[in-house]
PDB file of N, CA and C in Angstrom:
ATOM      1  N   UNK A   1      31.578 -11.881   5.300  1.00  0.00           N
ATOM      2  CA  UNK A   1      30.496 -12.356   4.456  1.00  0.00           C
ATOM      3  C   UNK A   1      30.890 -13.736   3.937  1.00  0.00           C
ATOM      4  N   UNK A   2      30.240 -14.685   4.009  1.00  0.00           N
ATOM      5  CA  UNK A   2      30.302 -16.001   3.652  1.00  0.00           C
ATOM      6  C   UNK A   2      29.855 -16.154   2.005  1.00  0.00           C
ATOM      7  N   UNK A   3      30.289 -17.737   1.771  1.00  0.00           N
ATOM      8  CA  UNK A   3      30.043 -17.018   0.300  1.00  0.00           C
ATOM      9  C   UNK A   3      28.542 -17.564  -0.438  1.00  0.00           C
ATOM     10  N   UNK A   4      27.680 -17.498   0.506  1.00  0.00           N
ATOM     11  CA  UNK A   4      26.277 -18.177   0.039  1.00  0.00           C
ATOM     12  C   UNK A   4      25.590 -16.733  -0.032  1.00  0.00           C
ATOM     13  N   UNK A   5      26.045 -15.236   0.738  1.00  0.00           N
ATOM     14  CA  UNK A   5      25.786 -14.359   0.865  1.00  0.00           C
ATOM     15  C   UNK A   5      26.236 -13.305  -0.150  1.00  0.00           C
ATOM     16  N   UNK A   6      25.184 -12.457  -0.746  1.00  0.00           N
ATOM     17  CA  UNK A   6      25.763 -11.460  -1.708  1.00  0.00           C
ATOM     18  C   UNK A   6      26.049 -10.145  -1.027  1.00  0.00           C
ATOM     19  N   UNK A   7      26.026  -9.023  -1.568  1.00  0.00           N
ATOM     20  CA  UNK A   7      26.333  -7.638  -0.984  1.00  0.00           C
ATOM     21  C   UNK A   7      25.062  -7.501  -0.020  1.00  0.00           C
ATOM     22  N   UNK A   8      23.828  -7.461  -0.392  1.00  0.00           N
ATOM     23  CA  UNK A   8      23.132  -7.201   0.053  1.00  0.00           C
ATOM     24  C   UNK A   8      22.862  -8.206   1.676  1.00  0.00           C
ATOM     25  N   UNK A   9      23.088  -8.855   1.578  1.00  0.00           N
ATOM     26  CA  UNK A   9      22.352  -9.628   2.994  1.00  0.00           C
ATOM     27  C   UNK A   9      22.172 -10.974   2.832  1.00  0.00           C
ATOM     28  N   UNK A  10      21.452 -11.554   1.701  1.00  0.00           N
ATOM     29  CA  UNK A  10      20.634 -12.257   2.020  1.00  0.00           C
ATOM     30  C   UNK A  10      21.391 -13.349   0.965  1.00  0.00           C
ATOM     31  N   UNK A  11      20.730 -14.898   0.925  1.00  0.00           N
ATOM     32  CA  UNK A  11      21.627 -15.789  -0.109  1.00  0.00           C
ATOM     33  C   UNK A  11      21.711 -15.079  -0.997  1.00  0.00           C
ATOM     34  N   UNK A  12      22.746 -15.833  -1.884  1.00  0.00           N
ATOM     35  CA  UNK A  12      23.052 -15.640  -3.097  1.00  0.00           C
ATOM     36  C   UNK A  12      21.819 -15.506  -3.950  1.00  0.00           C
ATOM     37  N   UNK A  13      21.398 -14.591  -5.108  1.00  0.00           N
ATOM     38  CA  UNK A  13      21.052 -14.214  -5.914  1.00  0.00           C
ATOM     39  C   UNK A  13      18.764 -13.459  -5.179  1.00  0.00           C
ATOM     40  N   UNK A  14      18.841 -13.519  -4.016  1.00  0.00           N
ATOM     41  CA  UNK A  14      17.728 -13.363  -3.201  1.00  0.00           C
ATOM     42  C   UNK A  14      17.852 -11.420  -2.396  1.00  0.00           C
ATOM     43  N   UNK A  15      16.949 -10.807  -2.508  1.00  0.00           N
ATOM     44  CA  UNK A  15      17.021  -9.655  -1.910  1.00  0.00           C
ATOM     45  C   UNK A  15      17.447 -10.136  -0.317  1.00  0.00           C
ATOM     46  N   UNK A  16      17.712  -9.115   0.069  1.00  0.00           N
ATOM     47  CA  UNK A  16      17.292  -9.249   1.997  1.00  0.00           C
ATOM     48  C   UNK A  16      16.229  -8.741   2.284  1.00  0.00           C
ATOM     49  N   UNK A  17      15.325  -9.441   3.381  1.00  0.00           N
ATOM     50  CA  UNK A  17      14.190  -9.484   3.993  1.00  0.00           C
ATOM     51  C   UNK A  17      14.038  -8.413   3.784  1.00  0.00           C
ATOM     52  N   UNK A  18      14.591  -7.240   4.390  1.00  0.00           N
ATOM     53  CA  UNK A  18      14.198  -5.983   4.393  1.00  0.00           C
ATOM     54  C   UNK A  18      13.450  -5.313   3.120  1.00  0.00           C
ATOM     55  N   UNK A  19      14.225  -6.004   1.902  1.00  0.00           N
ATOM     56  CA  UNK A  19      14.114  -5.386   1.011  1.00  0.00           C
ATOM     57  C   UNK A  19      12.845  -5.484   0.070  1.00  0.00           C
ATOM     58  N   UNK A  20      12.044  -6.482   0.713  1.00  0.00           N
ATOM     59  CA  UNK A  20      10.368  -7.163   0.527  1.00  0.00           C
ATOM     60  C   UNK A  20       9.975  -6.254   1.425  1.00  0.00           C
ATOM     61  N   UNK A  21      10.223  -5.352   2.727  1.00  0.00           N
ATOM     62  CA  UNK A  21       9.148  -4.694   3.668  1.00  0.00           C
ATOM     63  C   UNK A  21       8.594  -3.590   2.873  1.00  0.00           C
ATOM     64  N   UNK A  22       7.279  -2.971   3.209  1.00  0.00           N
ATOM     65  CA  UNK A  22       6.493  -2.213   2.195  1.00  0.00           C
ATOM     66  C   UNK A  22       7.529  -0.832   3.070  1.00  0.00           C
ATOM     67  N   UNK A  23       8.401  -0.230   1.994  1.00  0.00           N
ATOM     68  CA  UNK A  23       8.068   1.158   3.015  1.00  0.00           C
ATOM     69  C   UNK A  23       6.802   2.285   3.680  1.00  0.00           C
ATOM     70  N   UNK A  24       7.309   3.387   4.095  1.00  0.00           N
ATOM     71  CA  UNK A  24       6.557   3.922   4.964  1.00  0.00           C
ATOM     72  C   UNK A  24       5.774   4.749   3.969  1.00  0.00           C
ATOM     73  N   UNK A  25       6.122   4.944   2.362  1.00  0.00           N
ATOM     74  CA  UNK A  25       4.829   5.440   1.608  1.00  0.00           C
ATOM     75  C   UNK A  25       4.126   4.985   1.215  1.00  0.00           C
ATOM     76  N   UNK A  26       4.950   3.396   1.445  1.00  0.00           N
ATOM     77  CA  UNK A  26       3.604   2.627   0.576  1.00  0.00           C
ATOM     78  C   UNK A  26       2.675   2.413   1.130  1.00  0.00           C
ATOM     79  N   UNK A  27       3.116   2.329   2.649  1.00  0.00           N
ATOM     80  CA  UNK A  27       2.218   2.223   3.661  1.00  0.00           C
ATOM     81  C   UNK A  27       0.846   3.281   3.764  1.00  0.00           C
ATOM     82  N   UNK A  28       1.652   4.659   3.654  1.00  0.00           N
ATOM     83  CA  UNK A  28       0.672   5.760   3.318  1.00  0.00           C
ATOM     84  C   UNK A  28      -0.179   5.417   2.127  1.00  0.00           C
ATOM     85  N   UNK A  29       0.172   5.300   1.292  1.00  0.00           N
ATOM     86  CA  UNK A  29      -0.500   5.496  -0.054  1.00  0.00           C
ATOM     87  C   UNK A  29      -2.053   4.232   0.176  1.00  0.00           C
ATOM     88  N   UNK A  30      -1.665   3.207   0.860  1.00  0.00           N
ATOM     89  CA  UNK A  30      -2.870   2.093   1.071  1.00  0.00           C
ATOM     90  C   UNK A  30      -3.650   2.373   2.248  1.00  0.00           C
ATOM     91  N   UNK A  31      -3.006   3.242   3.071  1.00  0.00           N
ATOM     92  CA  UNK A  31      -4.037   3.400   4.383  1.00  0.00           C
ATOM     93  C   UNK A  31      -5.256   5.018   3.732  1.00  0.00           C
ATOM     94  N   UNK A  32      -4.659   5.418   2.882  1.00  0.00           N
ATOM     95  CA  UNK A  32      -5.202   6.482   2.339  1.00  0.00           C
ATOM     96  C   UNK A  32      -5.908   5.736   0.847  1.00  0.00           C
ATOM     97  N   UNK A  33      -5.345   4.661   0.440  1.00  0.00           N
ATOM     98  CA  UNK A  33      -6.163   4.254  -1.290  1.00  0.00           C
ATOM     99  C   UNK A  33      -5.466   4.852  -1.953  1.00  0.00           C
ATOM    100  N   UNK A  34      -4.455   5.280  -2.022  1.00  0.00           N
ATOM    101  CA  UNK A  34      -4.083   6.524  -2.901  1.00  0.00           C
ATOM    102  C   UNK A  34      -2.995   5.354  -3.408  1.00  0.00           C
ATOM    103  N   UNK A  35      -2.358   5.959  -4.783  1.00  0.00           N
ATOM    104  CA  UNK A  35      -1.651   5.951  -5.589  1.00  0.00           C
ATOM    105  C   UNK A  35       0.002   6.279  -5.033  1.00  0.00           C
ATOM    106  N   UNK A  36       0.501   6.861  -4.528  1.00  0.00           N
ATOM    107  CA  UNK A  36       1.990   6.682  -3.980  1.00  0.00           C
ATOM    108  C   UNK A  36       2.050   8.037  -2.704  1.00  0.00           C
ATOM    109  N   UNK A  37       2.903   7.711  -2.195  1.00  0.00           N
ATOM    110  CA  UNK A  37       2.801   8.897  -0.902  1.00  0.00           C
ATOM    111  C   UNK A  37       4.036   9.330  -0.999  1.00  0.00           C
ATOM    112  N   UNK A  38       4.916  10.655  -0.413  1.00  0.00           N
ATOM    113  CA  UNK A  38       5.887  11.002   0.162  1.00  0.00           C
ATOM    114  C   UNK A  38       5.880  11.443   1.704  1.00  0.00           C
ATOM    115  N   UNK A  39       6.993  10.978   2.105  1.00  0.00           N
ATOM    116  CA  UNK A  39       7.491  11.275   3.511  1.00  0.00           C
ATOM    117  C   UNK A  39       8.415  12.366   3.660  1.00  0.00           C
ATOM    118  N   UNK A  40       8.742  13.463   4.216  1.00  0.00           N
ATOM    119  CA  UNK A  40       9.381  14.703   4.763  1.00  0.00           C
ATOM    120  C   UNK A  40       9.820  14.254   6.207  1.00  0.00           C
ATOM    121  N   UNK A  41      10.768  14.828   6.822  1.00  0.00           N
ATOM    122  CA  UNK A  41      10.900  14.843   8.165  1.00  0.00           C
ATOM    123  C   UNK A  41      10.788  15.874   8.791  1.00  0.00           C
ATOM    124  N   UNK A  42       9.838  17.005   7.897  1.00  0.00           N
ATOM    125  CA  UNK A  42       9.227  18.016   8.944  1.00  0.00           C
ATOM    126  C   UNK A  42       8.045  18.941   7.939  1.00  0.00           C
ATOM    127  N   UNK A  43       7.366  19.548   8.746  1.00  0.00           N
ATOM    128  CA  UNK A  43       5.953  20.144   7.510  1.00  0.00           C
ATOM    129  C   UNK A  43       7.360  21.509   6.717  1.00  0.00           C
ATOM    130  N   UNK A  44       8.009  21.832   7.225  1.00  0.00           N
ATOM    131  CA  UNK A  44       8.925  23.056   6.878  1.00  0.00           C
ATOM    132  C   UNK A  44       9.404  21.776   5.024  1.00  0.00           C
ATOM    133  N   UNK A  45       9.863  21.009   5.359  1.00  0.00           N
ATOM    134  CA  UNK A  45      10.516  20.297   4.080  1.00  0.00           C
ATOM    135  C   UNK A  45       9.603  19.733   3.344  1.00  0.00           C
ATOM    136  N   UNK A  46       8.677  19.696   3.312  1.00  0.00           N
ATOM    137  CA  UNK A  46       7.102  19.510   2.614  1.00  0.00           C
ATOM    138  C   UNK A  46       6.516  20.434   2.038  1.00  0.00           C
ATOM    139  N   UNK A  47       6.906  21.681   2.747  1.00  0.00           N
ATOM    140  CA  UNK A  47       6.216  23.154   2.098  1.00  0.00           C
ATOM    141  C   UNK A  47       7.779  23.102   0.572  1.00  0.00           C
ATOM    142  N   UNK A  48       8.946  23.172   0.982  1.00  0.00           N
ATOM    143  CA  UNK A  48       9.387  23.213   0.040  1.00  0.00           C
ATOM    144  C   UNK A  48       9.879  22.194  -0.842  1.00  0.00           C
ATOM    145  N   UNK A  49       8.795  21.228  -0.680  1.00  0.00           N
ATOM    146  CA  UNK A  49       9.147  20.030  -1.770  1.00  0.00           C
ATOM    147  C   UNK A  49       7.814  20.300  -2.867  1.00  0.00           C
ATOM    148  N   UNK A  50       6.749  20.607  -1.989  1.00  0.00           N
ATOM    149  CA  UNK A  50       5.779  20.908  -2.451  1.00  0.00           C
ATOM    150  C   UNK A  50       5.913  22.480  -3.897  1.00  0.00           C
ATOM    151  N   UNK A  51       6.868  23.462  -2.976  1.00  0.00           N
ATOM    152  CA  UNK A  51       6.474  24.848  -3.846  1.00  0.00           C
ATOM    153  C   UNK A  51       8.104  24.205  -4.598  1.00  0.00           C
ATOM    154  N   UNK A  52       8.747  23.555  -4.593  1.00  0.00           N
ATOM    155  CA  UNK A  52       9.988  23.142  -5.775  1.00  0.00           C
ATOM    156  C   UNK A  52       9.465  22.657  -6.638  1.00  0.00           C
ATOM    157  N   UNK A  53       8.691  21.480  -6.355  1.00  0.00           N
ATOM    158  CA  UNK A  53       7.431  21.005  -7.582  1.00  0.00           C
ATOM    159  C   UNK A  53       6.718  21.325  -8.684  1.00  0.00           C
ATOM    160  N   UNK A  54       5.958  22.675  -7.894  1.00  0.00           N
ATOM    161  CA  UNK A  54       4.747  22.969  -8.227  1.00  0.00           C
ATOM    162  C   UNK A  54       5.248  24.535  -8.521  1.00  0.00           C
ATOM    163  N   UNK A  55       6.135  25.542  -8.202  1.00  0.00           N
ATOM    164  CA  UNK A  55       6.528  26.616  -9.092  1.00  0.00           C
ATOM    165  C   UNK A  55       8.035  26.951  -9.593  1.00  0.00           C
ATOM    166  N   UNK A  56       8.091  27.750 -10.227  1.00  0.00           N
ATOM    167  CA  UNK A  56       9.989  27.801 -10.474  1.00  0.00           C
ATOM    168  C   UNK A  56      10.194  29.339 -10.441  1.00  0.00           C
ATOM    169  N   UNK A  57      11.418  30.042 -11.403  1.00  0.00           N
ATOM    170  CA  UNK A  57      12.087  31.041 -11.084  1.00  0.00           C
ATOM    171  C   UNK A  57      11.066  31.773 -11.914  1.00  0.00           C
ATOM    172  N   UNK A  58      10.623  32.914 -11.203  1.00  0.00           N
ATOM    173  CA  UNK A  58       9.914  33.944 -11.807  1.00  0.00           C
ATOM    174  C   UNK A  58       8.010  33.703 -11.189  1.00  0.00           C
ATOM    175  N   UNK A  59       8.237  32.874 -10.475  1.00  0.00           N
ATOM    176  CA  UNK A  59       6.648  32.824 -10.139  1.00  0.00           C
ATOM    177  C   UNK A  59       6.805  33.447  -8.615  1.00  0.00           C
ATOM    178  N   UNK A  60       5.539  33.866  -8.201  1.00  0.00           N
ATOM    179  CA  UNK A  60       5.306  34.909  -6.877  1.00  0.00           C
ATOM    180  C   UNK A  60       4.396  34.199  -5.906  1.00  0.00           C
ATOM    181  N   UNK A  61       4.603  34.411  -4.630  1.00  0.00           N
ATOM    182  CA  UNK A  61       3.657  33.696  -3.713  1.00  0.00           C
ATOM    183  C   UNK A  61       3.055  35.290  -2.832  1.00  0.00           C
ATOM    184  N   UNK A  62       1.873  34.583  -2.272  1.00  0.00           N
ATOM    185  CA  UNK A  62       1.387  35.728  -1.713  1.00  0.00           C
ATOM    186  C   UNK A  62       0.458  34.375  -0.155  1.00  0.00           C
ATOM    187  N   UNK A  63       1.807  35.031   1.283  1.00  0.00           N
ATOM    188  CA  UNK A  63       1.242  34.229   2.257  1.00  0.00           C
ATOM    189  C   UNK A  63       0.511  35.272   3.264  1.00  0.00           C
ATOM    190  N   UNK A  64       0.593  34.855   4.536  1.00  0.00           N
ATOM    191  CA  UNK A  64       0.573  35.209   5.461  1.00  0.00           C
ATOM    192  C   UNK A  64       1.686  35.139   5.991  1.00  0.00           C
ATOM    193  N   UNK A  65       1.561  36.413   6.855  1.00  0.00           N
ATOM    194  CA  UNK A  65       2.779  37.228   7.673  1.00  0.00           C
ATOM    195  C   UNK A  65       2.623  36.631   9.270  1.00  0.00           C
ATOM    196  N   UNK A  66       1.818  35.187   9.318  1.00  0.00           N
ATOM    197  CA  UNK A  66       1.610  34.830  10.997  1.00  0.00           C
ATOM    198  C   UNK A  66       1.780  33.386  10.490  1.00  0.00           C
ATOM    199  N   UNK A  67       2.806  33.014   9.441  1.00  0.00           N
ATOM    200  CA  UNK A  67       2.899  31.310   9.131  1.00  0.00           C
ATOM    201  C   UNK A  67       4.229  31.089  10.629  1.00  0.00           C
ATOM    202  N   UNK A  68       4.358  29.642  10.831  1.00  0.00           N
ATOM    203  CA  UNK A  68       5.459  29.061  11.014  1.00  0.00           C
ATOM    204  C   UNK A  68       6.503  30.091  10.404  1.00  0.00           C
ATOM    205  N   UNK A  69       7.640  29.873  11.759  1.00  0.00           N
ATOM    206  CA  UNK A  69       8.646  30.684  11.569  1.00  0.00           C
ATOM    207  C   UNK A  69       9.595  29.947  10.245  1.00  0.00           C
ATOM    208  N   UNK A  70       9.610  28.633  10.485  1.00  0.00           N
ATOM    209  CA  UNK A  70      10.476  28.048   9.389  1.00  0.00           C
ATOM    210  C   UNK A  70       9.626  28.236   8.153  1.00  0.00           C
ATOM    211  N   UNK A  71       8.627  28.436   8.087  1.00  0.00           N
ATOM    212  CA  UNK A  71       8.132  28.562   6.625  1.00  0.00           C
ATOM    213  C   UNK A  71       8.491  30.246   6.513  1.00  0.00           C
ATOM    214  N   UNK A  72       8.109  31.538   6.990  1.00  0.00           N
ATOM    215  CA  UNK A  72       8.405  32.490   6.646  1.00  0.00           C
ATOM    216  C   UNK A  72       9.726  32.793   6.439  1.00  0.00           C
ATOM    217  N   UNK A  73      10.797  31.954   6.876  1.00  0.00           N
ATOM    218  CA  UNK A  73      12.364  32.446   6.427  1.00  0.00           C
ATOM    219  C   UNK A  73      12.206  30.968   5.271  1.00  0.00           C
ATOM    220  N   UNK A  74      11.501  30.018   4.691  1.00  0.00           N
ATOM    221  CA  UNK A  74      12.070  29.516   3.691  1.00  0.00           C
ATOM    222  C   UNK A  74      11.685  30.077   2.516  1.00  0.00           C
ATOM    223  N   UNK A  75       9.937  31.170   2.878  1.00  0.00           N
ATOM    224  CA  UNK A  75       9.735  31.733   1.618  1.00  0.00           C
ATOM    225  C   UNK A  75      10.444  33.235   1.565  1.00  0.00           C
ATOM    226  N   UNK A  76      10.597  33.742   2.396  1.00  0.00           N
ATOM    227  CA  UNK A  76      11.574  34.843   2.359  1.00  0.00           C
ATOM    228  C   UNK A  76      13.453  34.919   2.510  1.00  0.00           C
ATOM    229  N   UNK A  77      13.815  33.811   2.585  1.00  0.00           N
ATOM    230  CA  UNK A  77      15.453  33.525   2.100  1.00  0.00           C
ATOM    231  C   UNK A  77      16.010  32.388   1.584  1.00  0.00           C
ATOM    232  N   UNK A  78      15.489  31.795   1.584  1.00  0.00           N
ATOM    233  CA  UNK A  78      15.539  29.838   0.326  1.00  0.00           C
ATOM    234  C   UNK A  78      14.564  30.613  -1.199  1.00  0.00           C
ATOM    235  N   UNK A  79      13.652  30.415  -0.923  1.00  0.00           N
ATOM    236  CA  UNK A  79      13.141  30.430  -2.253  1.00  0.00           C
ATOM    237  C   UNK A  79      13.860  31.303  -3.354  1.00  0.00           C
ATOM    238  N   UNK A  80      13.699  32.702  -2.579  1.00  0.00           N
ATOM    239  CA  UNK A  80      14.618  34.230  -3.330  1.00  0.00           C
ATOM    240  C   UNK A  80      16.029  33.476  -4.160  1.00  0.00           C
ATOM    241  N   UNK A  81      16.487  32.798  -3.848  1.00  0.00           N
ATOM    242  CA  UNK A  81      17.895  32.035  -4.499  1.00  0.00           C
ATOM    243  C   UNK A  81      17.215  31.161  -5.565  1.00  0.00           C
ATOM    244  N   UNK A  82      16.192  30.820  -5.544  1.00  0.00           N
ATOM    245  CA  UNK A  82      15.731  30.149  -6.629  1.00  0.00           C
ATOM    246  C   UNK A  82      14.790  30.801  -7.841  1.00  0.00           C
ATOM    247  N   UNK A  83      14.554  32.246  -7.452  1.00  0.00           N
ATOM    248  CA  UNK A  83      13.867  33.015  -8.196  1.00  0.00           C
ATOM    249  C   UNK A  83      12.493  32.910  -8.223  1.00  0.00           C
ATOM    250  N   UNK A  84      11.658  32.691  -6.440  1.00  0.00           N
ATOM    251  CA  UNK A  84      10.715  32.874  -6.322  1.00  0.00           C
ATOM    252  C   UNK A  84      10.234  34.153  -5.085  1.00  0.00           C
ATOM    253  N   UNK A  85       9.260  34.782  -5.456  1.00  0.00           N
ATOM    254  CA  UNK A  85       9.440  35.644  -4.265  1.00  0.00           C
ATOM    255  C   UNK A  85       8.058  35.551  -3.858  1.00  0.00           C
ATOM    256  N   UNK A  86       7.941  35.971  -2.525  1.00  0.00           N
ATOM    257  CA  UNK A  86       6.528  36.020  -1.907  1.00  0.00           C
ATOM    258  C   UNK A  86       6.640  37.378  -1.297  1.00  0.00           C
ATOM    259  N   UNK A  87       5.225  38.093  -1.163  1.00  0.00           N
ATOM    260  CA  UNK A  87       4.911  38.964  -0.488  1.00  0.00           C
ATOM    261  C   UNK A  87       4.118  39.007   0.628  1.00  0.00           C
ATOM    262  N   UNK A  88       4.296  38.890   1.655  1.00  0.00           N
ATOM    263  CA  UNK A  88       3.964  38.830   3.347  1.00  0.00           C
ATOM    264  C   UNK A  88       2.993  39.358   3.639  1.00  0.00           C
ATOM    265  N   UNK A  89       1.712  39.354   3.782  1.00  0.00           N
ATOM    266  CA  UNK A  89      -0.172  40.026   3.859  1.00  0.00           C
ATOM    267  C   UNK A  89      -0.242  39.673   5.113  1.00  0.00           C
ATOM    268  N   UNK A  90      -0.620  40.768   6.208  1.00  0.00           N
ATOM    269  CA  UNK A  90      -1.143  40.498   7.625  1.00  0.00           C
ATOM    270  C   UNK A  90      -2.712  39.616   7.272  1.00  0.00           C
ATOM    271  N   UNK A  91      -2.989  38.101   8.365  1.00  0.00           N
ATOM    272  CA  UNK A  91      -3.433  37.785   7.814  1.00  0.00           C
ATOM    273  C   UNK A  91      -4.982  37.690   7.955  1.00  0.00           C
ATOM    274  N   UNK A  92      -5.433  39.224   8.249  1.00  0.00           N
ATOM    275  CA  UNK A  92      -6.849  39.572   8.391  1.00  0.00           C
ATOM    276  C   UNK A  92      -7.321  39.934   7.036  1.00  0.00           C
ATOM    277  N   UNK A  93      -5.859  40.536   6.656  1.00  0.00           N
ATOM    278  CA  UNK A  93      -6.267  42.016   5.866  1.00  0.00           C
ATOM    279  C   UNK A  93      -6.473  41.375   4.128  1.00  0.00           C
ATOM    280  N   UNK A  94      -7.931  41.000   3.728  1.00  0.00           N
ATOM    281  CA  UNK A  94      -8.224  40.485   2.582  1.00  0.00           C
ATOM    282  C   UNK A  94      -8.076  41.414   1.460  1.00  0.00           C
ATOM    283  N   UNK A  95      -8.115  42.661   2.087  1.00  0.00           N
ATOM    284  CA  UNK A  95      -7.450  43.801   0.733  1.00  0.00           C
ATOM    285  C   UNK A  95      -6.046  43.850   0.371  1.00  0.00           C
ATOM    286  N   UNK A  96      -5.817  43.917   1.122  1.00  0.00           N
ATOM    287  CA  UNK A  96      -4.077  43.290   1.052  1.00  0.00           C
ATOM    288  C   UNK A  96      -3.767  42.084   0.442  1.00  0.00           C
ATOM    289  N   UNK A  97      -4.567  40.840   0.570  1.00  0.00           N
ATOM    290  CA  UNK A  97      -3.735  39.784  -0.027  1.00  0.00           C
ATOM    291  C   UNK A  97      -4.412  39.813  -1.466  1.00  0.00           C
ATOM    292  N   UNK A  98      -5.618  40.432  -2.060  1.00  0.00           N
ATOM    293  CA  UNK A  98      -5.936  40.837  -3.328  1.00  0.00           C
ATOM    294  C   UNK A  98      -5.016  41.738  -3.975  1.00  0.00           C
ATOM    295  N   UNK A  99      -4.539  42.834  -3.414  1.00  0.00           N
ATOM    296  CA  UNK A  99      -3.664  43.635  -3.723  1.00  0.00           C
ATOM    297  C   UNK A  99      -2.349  43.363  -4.087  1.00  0.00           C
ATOM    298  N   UNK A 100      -2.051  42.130  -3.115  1.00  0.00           N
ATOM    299  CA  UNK A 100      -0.422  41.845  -3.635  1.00  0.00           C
ATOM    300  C   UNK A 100      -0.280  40.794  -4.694  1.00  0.00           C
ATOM    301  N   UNK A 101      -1.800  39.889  -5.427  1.00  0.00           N
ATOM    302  CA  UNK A 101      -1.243  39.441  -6.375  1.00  0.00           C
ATOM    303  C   UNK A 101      -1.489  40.055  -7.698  1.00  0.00           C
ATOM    304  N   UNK A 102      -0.335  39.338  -8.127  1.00  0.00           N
ATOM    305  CA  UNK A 102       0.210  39.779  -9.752  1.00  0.00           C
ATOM    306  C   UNK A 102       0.317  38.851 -11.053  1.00  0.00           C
ATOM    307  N   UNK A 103       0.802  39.294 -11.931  1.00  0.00           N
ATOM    308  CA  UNK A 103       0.529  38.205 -12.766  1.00  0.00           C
ATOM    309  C   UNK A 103       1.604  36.825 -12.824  1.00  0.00           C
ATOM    310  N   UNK A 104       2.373  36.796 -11.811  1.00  0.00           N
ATOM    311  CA  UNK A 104       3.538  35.980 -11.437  1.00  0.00           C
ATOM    312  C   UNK A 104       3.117  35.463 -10.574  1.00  0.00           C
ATOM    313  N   UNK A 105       1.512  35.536  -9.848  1.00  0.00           N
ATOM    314  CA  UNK A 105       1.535  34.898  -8.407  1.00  0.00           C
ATOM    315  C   UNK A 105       1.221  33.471  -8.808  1.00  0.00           C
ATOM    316  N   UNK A 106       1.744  32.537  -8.217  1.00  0.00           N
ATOM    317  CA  UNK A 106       0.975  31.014  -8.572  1.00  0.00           C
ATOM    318  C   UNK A 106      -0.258  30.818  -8.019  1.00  0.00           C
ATOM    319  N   UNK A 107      -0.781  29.645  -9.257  1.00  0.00           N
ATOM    320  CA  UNK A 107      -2.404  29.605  -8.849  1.00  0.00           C
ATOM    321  C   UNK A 107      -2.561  28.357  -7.813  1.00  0.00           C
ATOM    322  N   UNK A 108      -1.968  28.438  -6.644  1.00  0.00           N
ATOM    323  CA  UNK A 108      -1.544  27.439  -5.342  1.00  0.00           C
ATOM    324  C   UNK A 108      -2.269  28.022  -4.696  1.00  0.00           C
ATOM    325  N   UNK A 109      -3.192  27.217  -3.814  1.00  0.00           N
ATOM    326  CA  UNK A 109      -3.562  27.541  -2.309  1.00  0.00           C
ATOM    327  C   UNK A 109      -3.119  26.789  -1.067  1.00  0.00           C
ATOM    328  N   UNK A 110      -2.656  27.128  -0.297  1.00  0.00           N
ATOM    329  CA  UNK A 110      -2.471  26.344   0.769  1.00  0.00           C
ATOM    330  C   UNK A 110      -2.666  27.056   2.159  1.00  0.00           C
ATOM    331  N   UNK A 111      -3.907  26.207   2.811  1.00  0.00           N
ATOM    332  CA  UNK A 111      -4.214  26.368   3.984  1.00  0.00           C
ATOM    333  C   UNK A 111      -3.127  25.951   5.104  1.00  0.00           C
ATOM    334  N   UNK A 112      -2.302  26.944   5.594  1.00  0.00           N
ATOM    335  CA  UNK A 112      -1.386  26.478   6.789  1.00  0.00           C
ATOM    336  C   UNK A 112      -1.598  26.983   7.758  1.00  0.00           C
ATOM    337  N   UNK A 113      -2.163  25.804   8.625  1.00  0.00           N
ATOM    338  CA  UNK A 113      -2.402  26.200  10.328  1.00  0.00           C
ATOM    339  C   UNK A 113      -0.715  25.279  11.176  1.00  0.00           C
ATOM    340  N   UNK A 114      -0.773  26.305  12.231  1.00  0.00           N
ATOM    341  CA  UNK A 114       0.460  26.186  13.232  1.00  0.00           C
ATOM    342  C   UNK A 114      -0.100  24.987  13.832  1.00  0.00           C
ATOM    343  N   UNK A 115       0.787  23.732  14.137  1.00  0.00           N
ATOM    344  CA  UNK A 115       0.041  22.675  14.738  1.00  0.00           C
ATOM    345  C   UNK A 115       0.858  22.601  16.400  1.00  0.00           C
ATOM    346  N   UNK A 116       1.594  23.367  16.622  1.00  0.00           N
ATOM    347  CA  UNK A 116       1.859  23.552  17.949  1.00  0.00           C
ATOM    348  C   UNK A 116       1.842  24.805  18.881  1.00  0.00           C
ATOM    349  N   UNK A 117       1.271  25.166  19.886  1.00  0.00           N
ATOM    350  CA  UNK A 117       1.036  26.251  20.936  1.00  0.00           C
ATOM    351  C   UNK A 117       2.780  27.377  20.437  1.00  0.00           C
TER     352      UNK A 117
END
């Protein structure tokens, strides 16, 4: 490093280029109008950024028993360590998923369709 250059890259007392590029939420957040975005590197780490967020220890989920395989082992063996539990409803059976909530279930909906064969 020369000495016109700071840690970062670029002259002395100046970011590096990079550090002016919009990242990839900001990018989201303007192609959508929206206010700020997050990025995941998979829908599995989105479901649980989303339910870390939005419930804690002692609240109950009530899914379907035909989600993504990575989502049914994160709500049936990740969450349980954090003191959330879900109960698994085949997912025809609308008496069943009335039946399994309780007064712990969160008031979350989320529509999850499989996006690959």
């Amino acid at each position: 490093m020369n000495e016109e250059q700071n840690g970062a890259g670029g002259p002395e007392g100046e970011a590096a280029p990079e550090a002016a590029a919009p990242t990839a939420e900001e990018r989201l957040a303007a192609l959508e109008n929206g206010v700020g975005a997050v990025c995941t590197a998979s829908g599995t780490a989105a479901m649980h950024l989303a339910i870390a967020t939005l419930l804690g220890a002692g609240d109950h989920i009530v899914a379907s028993a035909s989600l993504y395989g990575g989502t049914i082992n994160l709500l049936t063996q990740t969450l349980p360590r954090f003191g959330i539990e879900t109960t698994l409803v085949k997912p025809r059976d609308h008496a069943g998923f009335s039946a399994a909530v309780t007064r712990q279930t969160a008031r979350y909906r989320r529509d999850h369709r499989q996006s690959r064969p």
